[in-house]
N, C-alpha and C. Protein backbone atom coordinates (compact mmCIF):
# COMPACT_ATOMS: atom_id res chain seq x y z
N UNK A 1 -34.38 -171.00 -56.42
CA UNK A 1 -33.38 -171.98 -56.80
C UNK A 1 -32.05 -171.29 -57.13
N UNK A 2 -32.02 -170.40 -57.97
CA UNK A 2 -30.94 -169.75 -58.46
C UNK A 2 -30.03 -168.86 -57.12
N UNK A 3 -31.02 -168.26 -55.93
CA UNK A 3 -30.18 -167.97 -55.04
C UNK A 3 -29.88 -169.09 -54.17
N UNK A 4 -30.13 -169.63 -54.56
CA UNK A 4 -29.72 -171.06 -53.31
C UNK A 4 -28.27 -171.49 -53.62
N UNK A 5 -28.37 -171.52 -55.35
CA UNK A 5 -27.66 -172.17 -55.73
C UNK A 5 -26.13 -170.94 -56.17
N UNK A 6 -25.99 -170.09 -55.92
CA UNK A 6 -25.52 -168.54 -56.00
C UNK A 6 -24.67 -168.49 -54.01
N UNK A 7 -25.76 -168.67 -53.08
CA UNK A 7 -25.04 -168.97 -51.83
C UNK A 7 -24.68 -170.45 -51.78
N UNK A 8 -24.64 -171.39 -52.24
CA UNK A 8 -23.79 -172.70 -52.61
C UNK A 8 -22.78 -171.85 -53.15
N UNK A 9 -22.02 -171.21 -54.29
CA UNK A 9 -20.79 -171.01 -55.05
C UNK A 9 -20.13 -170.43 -53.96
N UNK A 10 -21.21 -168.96 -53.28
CA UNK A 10 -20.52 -168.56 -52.57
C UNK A 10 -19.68 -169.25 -51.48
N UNK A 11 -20.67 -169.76 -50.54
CA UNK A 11 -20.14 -171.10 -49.46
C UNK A 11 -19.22 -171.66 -49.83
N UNK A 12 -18.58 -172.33 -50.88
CA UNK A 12 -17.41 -172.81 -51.63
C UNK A 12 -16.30 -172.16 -51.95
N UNK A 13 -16.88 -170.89 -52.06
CA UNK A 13 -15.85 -169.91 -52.39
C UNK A 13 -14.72 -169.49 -51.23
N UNK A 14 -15.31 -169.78 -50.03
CA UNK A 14 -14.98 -169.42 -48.97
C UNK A 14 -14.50 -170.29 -48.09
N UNK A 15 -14.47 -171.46 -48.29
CA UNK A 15 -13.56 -172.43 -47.72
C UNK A 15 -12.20 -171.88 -47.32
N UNK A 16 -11.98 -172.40 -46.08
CA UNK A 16 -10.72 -171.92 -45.59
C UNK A 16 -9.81 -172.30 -46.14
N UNK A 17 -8.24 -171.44 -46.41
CA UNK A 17 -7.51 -172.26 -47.25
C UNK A 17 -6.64 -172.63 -45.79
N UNK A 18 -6.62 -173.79 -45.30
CA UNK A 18 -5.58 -173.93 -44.17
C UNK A 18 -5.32 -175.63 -44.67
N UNK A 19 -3.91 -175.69 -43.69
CA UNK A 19 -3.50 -177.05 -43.86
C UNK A 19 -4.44 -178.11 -42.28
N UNK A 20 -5.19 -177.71 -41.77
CA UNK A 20 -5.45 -177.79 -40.65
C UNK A 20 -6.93 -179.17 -41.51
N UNK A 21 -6.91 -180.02 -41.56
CA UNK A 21 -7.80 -180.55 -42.15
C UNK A 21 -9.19 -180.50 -41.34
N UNK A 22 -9.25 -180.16 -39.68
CA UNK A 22 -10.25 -180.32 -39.08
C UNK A 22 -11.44 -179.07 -39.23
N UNK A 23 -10.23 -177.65 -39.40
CA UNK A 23 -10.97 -176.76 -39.52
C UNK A 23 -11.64 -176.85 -41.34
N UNK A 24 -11.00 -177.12 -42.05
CA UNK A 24 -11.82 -177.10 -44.01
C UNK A 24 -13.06 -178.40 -43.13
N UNK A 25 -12.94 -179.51 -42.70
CA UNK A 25 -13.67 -180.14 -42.40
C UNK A 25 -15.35 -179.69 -41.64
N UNK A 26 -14.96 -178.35 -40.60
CA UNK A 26 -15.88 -178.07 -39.83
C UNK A 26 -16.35 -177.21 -40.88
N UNK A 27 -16.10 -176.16 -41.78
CA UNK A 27 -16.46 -175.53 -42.63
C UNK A 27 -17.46 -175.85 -43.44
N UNK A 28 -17.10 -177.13 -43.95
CA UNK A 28 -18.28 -177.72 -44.96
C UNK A 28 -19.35 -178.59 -44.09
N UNK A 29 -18.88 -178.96 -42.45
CA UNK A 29 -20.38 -179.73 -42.24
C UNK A 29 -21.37 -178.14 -41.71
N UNK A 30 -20.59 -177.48 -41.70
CA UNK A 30 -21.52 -175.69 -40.95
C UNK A 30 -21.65 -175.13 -42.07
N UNK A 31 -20.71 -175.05 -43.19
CA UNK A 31 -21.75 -173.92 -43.94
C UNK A 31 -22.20 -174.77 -45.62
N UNK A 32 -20.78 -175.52 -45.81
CA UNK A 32 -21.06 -176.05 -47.32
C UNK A 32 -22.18 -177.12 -47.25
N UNK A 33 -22.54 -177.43 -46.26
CA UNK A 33 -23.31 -179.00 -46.67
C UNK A 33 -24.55 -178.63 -45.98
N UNK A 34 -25.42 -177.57 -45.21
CA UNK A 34 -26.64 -177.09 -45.15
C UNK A 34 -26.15 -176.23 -46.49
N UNK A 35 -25.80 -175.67 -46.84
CA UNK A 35 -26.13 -174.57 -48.15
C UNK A 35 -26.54 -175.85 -49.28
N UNK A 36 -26.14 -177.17 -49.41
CA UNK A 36 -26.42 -178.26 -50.28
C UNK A 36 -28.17 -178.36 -50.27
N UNK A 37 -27.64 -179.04 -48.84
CA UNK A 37 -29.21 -179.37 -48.99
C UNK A 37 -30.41 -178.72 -49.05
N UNK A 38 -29.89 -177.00 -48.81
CA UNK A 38 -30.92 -176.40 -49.36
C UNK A 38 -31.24 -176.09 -50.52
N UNK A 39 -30.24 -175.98 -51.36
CA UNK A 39 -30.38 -176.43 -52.55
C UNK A 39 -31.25 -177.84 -53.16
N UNK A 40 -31.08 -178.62 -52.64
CA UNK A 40 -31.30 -179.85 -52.97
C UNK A 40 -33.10 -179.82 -52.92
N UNK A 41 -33.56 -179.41 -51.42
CA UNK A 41 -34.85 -178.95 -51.27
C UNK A 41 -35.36 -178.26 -52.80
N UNK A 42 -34.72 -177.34 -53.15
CA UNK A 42 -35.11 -176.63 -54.53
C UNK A 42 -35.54 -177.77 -55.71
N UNK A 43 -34.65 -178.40 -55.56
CA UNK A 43 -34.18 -179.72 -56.65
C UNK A 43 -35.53 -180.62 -56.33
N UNK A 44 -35.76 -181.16 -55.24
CA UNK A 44 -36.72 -182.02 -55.23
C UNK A 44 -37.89 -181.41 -55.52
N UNK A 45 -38.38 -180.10 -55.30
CA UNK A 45 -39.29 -179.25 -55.55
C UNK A 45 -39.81 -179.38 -56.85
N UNK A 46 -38.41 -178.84 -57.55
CA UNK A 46 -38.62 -178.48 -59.04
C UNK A 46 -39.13 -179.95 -60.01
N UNK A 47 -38.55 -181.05 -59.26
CA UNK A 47 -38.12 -182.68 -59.67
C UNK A 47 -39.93 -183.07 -59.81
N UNK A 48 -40.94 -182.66 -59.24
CA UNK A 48 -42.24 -183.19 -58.78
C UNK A 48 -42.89 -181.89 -59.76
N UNK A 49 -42.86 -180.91 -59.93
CA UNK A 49 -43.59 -179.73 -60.83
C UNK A 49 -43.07 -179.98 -62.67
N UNK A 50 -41.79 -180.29 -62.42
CA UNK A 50 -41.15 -180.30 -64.09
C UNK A 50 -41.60 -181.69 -64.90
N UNK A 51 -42.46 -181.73 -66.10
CA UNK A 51 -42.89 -183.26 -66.64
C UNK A 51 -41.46 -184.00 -66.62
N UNK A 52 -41.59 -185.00 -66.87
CA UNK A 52 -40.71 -185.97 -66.94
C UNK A 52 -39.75 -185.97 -68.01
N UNK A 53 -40.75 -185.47 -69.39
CA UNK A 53 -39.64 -185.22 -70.69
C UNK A 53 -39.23 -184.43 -70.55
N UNK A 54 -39.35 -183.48 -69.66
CA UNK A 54 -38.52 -182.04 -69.80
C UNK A 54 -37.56 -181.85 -68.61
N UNK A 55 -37.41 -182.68 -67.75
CA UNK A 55 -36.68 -183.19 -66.94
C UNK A 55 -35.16 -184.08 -67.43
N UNK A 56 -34.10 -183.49 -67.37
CA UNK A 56 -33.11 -184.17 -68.14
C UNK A 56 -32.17 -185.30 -67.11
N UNK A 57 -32.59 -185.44 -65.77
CA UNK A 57 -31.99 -186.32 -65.74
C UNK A 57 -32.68 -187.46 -64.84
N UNK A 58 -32.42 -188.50 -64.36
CA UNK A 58 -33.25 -189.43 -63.99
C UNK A 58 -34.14 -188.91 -62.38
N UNK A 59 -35.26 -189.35 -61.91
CA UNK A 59 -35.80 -188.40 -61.07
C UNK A 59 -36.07 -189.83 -59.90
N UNK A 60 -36.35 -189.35 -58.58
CA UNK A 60 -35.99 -190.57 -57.53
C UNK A 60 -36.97 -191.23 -58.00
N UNK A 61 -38.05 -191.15 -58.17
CA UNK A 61 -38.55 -192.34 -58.53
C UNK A 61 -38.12 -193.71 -59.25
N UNK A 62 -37.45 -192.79 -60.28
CA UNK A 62 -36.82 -193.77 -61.64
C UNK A 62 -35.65 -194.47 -60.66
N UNK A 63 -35.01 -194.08 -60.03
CA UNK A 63 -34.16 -194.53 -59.42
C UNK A 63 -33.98 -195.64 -58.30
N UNK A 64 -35.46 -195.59 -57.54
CA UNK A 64 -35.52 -196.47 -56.70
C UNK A 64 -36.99 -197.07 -57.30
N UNK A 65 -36.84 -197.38 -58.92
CA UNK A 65 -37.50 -198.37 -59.51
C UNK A 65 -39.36 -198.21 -58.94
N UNK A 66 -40.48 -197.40 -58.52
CA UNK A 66 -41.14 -196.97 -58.07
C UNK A 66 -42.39 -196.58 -59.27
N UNK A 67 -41.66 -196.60 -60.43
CA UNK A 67 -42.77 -196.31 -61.56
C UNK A 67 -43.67 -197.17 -61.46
């Protein structure tokens, strides 16, 4: 989780600085937004192993009403 979430900062970090909106655009669907969802993979992982009270914020279930 922690390197996932470590190459997420990085990936961000590295955004192009241009006025060119297509290229910052291609940047984040190629590197920022797979580096997300691999993160996210972590997240749902952790979301199903961590109890519920020790879980601080609402988990999909709770969300799409499923309890």
């Amino acid at each position: 989780f922690i390197e996932r979430l470590q190459r997420l900062d990085q990936t961000r970090a590295e955004v192009p600085d241009s006025d060119d909106h297509l290229v910052t655009a291609k940047y984040f669907r190629d590197s920022v937004i797979p580096s997300m969802q691999e993160l996210r993979a972590s997240g749902d992982e952790l979301e199903v192993l961590v109890d519920t009270r020790l879980w601080p914020m609402p988990k999909y279930r709770d969300l799409l009403h499923l309890n």
